[in-house]
C-alpha atoms as a PDB file:
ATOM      1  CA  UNK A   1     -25.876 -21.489 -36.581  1.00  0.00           C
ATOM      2  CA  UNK A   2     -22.432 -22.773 -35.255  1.00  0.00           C
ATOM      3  CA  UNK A   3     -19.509 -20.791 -35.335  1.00  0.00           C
ATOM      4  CA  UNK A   4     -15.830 -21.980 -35.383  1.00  0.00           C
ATOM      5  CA  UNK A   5     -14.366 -19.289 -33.808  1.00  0.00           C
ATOM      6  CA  UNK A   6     -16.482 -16.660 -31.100  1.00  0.00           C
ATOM      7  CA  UNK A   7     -17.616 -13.468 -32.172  1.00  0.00           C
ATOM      8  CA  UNK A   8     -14.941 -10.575 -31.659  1.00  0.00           C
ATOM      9  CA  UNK A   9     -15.542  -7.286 -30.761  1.00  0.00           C
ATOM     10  CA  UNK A  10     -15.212  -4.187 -33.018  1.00  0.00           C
ATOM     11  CA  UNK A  11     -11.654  -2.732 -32.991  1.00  0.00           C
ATOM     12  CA  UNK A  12     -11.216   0.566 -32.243  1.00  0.00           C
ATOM     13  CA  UNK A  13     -10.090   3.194 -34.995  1.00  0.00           C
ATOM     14  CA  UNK A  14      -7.167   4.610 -32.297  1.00  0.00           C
ATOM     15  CA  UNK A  15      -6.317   4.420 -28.878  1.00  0.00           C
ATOM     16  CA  UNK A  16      -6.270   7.771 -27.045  1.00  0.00           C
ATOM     17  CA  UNK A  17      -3.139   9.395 -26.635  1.00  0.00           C
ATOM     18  CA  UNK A  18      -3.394   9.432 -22.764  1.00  0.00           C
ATOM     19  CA  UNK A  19      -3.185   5.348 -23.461  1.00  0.00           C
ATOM     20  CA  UNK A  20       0.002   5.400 -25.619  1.00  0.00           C
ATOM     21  CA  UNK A  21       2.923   4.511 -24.309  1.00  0.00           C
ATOM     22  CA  UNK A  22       5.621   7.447 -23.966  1.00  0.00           C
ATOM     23  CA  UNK A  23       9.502   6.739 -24.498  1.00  0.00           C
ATOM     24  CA  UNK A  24      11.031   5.603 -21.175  1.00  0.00           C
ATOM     25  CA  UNK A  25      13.507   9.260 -21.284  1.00  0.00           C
ATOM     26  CA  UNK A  26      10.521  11.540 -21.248  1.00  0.00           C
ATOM     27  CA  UNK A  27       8.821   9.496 -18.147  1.00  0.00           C
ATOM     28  CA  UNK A  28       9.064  11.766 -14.487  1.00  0.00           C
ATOM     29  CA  UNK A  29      10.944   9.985 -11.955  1.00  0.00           C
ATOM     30  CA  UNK A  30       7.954   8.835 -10.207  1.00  0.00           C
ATOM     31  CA  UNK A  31       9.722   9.083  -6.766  1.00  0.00           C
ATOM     32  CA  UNK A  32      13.184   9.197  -5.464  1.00  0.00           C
ATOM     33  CA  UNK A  33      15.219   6.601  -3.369  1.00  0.00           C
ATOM     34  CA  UNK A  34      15.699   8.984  -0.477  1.00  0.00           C
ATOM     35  CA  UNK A  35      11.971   9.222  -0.016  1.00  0.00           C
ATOM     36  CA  UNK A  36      11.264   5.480  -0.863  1.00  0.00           C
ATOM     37  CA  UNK A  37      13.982   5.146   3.014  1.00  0.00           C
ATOM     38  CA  UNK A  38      12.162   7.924   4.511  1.00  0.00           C
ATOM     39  CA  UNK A  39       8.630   6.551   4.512  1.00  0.00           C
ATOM     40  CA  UNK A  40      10.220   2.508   5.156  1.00  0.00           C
ATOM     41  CA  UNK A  41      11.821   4.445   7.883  1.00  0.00           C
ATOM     42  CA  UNK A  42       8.538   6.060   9.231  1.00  0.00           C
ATOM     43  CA  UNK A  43       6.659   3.376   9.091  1.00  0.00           C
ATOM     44  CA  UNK A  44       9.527   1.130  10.995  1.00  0.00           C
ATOM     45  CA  UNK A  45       9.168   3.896  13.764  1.00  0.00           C
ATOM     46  CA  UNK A  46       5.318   3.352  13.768  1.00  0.00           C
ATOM     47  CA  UNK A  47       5.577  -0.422  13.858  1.00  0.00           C
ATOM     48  CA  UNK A  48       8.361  -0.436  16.806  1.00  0.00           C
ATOM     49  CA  UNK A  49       6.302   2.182  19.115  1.00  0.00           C
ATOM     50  CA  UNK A  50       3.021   0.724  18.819  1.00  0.00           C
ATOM     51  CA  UNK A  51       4.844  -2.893  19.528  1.00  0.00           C
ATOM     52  CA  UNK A  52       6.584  -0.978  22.630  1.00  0.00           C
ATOM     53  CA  UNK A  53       3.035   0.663  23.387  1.00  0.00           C
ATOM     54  CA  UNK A  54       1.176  -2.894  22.929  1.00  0.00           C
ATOM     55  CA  UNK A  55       3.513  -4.589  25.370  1.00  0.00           C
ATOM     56  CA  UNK A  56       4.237  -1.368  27.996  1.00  0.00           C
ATOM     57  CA  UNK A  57       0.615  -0.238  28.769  1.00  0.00           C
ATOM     58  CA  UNK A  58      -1.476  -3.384  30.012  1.00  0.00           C
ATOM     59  CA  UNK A  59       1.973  -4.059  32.260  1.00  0.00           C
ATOM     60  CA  UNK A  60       1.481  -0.593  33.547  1.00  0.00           C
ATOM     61  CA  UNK A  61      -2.198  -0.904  33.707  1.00  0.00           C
ATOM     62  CA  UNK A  62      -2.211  -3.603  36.406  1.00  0.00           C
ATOM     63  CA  UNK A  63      -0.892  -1.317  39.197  1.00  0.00           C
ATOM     64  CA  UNK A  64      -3.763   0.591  38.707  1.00  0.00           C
ATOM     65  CA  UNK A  65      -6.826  -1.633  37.777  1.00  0.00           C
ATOM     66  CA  UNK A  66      -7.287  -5.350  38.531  1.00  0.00           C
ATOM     67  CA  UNK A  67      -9.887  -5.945  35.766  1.00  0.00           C
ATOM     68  CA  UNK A  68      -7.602  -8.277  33.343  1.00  0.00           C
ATOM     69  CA  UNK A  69     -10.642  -7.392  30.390  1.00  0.00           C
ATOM     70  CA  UNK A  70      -9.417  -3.655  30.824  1.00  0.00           C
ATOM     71  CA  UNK A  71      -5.756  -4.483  30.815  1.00  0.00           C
ATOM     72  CA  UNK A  72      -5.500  -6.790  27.816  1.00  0.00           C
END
């Protein structure tokens, strides 16, 4: 037998209440702007010492050992 439309799922008597949505006032701040620029900030720091690292060490490395598949 042909339908028109496809079959639809039953709909559920009510949604559970950890599903509803709550007024925007009683929402926590989920985190503040000072710790949003603290982690960017750490994770600048991170990214600029391993660059520093990545380009400092194999440089150094070649005084010491003249295999180029240890210093690169």
């Amino acid at each position: 037998m042909l339908h028109d439309e496809p079959p639809q799922p039953p709909a559920l008597a009510a949604a559970p209440a950890a599903l509803e949505a709550t007024p925007a006032a009683k929402r926590p701040e989920r985190m503040s702007g000072s710790a949003v620029l603290w982690v960017a900030l750490a994770i600048f720091a991170q990214e600029s010492v391993w660059n520093f690292y990545d380009a400092q060490v194999p440089a150094q490395l070649r005084h010491f050992v003249s295999s180029a598949t240890v210093t690169a």
